[in-house]
C-alpha atoms as a PDB file:
ATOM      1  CA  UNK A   1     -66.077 -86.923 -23.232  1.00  0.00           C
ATOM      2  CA  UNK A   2     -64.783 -88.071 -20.442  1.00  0.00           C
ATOM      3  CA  UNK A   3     -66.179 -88.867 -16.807  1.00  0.00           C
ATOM      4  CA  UNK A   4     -63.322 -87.318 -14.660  1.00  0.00           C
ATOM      5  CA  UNK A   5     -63.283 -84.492 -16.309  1.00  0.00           C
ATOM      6  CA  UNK A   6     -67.132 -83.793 -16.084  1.00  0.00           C
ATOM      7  CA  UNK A   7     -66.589 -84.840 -12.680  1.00  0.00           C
ATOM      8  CA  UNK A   8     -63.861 -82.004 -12.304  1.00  0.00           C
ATOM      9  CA  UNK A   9     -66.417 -79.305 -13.926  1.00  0.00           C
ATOM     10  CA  UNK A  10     -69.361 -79.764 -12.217  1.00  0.00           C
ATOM     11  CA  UNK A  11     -67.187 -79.809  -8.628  1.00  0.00           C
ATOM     12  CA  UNK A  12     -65.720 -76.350  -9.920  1.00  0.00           C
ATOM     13  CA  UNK A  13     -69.585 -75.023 -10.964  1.00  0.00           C
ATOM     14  CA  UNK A  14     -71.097 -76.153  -7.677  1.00  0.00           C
ATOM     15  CA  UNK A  15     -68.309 -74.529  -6.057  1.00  0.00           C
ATOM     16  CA  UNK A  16     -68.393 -71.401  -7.607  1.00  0.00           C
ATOM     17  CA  UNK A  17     -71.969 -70.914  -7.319  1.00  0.00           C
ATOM     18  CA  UNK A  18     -72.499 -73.199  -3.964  1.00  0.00           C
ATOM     19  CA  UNK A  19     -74.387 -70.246  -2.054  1.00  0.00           C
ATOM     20  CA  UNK A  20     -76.729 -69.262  -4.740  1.00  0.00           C
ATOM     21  CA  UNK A  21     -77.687 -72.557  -4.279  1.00  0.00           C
ATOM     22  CA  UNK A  22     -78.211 -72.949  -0.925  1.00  0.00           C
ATOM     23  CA  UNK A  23     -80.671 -69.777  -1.002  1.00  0.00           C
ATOM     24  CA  UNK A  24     -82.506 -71.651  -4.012  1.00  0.00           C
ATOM     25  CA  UNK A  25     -83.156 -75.004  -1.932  1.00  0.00           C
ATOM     26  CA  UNK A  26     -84.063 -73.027   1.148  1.00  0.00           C
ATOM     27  CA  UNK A  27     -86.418 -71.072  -0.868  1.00  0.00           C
ATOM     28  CA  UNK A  28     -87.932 -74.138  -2.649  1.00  0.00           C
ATOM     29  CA  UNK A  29     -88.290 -75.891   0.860  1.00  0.00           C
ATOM     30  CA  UNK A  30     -89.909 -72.581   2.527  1.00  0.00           C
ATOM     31  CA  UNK A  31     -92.532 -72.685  -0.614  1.00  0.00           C
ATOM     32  CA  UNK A  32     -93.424 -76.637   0.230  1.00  0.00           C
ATOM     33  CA  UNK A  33     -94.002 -75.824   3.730  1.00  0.00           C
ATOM     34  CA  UNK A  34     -98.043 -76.157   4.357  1.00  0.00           C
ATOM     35  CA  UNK A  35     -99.416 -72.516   5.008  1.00  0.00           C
ATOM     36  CA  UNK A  36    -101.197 -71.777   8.674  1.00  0.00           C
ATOM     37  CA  UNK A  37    -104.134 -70.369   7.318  1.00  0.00           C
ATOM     38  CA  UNK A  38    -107.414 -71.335   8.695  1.00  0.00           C
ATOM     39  CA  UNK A  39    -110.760 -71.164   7.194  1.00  0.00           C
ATOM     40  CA  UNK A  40    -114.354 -69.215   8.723  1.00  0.00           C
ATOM     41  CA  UNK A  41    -116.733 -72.395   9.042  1.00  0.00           C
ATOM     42  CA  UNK A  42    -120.237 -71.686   8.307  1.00  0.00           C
ATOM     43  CA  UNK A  43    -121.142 -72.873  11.659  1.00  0.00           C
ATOM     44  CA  UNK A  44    -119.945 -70.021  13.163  1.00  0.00           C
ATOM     45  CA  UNK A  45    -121.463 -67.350  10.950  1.00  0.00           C
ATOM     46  CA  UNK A  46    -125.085 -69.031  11.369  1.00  0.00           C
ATOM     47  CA  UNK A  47    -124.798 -68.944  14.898  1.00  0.00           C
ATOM     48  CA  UNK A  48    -124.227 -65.602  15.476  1.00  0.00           C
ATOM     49  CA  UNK A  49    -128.114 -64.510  14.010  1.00  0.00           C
ATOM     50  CA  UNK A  50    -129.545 -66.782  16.614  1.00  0.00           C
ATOM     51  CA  UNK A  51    -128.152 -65.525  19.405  1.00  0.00           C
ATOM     52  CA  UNK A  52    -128.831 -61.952  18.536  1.00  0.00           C
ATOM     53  CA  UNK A  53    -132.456 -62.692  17.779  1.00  0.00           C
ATOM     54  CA  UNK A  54    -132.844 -64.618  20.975  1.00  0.00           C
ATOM     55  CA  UNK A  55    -130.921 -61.476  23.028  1.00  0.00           C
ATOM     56  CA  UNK A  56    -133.238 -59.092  21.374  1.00  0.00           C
ATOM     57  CA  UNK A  57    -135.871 -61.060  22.234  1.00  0.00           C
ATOM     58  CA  UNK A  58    -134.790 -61.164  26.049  1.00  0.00           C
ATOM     59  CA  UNK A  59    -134.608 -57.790  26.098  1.00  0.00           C
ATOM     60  CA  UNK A  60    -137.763 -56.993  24.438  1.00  0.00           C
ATOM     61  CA  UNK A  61    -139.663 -58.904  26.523  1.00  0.00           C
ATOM     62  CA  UNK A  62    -138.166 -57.204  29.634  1.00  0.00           C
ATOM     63  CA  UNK A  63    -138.844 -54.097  28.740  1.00  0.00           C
ATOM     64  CA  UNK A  64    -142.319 -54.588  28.033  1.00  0.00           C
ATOM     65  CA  UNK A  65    -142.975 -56.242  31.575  1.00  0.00           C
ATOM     66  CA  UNK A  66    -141.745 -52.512  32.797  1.00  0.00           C
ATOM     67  CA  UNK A  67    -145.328 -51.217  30.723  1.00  0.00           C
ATOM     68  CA  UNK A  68    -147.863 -50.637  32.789  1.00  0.00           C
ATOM     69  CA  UNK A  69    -150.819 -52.931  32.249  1.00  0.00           C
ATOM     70  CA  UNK A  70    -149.122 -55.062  29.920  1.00  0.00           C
ATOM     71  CA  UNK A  71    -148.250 -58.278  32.826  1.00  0.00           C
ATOM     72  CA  UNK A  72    -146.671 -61.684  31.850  1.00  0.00           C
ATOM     73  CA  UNK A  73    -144.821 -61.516  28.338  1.00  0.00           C
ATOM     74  CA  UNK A  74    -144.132 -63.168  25.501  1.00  0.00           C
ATOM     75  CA  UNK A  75    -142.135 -62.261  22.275  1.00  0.00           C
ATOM     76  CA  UNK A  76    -141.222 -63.961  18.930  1.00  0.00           C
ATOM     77  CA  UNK A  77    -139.344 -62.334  16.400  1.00  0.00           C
ATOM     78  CA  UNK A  78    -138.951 -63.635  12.582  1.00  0.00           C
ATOM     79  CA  UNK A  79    -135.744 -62.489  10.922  1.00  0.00           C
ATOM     80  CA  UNK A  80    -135.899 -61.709   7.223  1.00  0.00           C
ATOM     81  CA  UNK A  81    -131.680 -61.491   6.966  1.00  0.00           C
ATOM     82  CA  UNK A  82    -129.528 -61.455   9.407  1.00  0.00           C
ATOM     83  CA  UNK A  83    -126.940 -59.289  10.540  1.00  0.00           C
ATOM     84  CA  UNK A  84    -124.482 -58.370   7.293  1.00  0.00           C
ATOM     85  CA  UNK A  85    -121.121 -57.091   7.582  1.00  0.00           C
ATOM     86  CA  UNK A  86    -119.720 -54.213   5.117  1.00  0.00           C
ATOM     87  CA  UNK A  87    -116.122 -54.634   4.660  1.00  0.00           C
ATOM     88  CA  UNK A  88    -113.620 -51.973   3.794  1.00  0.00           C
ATOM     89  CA  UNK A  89    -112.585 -51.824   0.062  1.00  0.00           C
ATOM     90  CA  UNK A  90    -109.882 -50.235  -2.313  1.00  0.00           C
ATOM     91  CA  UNK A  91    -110.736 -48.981  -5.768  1.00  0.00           C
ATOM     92  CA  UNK A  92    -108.118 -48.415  -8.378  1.00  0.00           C
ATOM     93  CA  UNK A  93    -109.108 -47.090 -11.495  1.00  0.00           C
ATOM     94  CA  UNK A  94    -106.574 -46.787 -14.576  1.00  0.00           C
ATOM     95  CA  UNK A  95    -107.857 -45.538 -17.929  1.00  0.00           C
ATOM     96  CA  UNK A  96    -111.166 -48.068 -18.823  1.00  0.00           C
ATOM     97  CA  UNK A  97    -110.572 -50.318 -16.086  1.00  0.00           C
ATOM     98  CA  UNK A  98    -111.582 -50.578 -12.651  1.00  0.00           C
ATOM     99  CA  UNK A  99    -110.393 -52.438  -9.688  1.00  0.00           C
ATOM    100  CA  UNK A 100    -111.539 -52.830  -6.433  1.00  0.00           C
ATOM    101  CA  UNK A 101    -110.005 -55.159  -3.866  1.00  0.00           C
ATOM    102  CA  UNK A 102    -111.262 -56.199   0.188  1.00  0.00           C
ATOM    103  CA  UNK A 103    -108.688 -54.719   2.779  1.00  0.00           C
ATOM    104  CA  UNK A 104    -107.620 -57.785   4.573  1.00  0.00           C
ATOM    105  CA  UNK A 105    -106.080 -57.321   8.186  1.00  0.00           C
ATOM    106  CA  UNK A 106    -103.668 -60.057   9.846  1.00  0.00           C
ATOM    107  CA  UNK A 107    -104.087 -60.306  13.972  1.00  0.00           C
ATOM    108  CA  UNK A 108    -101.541 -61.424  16.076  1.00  0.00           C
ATOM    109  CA  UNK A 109    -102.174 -65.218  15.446  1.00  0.00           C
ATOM    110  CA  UNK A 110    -101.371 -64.090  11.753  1.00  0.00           C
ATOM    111  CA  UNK A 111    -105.065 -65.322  11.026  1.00  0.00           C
ATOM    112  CA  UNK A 112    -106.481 -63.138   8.200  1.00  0.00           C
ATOM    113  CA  UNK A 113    -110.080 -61.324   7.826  1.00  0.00           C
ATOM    114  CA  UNK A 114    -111.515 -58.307   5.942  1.00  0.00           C
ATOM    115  CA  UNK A 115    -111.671 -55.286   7.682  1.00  0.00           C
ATOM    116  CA  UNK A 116    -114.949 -54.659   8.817  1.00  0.00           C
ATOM    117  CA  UNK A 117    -116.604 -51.230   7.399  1.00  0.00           C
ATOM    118  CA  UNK A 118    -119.901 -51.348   9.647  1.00  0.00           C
ATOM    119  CA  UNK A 119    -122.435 -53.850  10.826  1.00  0.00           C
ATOM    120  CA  UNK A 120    -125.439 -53.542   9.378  1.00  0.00           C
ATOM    121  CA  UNK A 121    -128.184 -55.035  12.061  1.00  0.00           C
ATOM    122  CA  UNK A 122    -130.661 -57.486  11.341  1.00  0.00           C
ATOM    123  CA  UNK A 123    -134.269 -57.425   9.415  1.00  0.00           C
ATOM    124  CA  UNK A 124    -137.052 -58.783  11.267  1.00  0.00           C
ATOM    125  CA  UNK A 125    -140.069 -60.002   9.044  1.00  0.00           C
ATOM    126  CA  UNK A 126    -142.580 -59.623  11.892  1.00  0.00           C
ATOM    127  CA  UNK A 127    -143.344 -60.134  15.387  1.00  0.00           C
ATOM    128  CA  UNK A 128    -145.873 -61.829  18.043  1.00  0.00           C
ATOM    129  CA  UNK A 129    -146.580 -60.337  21.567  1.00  0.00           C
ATOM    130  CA  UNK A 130    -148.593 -62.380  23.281  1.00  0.00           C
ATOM    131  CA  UNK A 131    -149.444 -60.502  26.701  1.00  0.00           C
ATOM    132  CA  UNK A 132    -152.287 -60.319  29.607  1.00  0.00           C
ATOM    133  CA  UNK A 133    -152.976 -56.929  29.067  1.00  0.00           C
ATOM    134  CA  UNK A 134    -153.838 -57.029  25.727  1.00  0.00           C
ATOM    135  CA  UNK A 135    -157.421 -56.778  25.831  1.00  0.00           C
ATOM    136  CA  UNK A 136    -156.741 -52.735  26.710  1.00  0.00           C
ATOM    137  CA  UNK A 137    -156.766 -51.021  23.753  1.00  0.00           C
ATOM    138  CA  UNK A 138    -154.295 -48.535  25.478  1.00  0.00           C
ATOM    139  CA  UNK A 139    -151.673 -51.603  26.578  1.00  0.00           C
ATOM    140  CA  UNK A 140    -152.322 -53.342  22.896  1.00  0.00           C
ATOM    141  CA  UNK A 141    -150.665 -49.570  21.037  1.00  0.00           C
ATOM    142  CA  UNK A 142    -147.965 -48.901  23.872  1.00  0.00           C
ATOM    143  CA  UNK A 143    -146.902 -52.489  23.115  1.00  0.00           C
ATOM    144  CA  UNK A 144    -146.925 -52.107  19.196  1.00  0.00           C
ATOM    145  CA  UNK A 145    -144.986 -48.575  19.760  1.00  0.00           C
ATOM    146  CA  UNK A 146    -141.801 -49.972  21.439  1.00  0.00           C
ATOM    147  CA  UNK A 147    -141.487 -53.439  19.037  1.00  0.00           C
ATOM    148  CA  UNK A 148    -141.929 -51.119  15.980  1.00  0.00           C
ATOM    149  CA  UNK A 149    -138.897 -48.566  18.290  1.00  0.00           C
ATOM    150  CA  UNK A 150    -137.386 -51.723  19.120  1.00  0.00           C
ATOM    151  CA  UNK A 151    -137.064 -53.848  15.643  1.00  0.00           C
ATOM    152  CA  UNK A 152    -137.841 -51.169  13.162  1.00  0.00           C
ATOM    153  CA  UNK A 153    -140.847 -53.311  11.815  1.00  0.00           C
ATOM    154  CA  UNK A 154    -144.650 -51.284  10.682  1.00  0.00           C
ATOM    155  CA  UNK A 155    -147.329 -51.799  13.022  1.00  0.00           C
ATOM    156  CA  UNK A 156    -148.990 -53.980  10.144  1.00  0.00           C
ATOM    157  CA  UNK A 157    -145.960 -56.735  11.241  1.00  0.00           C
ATOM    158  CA  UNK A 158    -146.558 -56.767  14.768  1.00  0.00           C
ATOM    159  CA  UNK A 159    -149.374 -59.118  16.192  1.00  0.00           C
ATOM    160  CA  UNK A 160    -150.159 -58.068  19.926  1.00  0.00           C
ATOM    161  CA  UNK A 161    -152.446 -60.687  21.288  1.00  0.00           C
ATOM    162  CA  UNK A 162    -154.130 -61.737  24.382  1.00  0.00           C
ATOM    163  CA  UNK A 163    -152.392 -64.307  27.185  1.00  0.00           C
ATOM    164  CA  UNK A 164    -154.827 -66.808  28.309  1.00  0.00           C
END
């Protein structure tokens, strides 16, 4: 065969079909392209328990200051699990099989995350009030009463003890 003429052909082919090329390398380019997604880092989910425990404990303590008797206050919480999100599903079910995918949203900054259902708040494992008016036996259940309001713990988790 000869070159010119395979020359000749492929000039005609390109030209017949240059802008279905063109789309085809600007598609192949687009798909190379690095994507702007961004990843959750595990530093910022572990954070978030902390603060909320040490908020609750803030307030907490506040509050029981307000009690009379109670005096100078102070609170520790333990936290069993912290606070878990629920997110927002879709379930398709054809014939024997069943399929259920997380509803993802995209914000303005086209950075994705499921769609939050509800928050469910955290579990506290127990809790120490350490207080000066613990020795009245009065003080010691008003105390117990608003941490078991407060945290949703039994009174058998709460320790209310005497401040030195």
């Amino acid at each position: 065969m000869d070159w010119l003429a395979l020359k000749d052909k492929s000039q005609q082919w390109i030209g017949k079909y240059r802008y279905v090329i063109i789309v085809l390398l600007a598609g192949i380019v687009l798909m190379l392209l690095p994507s702007r997604q961004e990843k959750v880092t595990k530093t910022q989910i572990t954070t978030e328990p902390t603060v909320q425990k040490q908020d609750v404990q803030k307030e907490l303590t506040q509050i029981l200051t307000q009690i009379d008797g109670v005096g100078d206050v102070r609170v520790m919480l333990t936290i069993a699990s912290g606070e878990e999100a629920v997110y927002q599903t879709d379930t398709e079910t054809t014939g024997d099989t069943c399929r259920i995918d997380t509803v993802i949203v995209t914000d303005s900054d086209r950075k994705e995350q499921g769609l939050i259902q509800k928050l469910n708040p955290p579990k506290y494992m127990g809790a120490i009030v350490v207080c000066k008016g613990a020795g009245n036996a009065a003080v010691k259940l008003a105390v117990v009463e608003a941490v078991t309001r407060v945290t949703g713990l039994g009174a058998d988790q709460i320790s209310v003890l005497k401040m030195k």
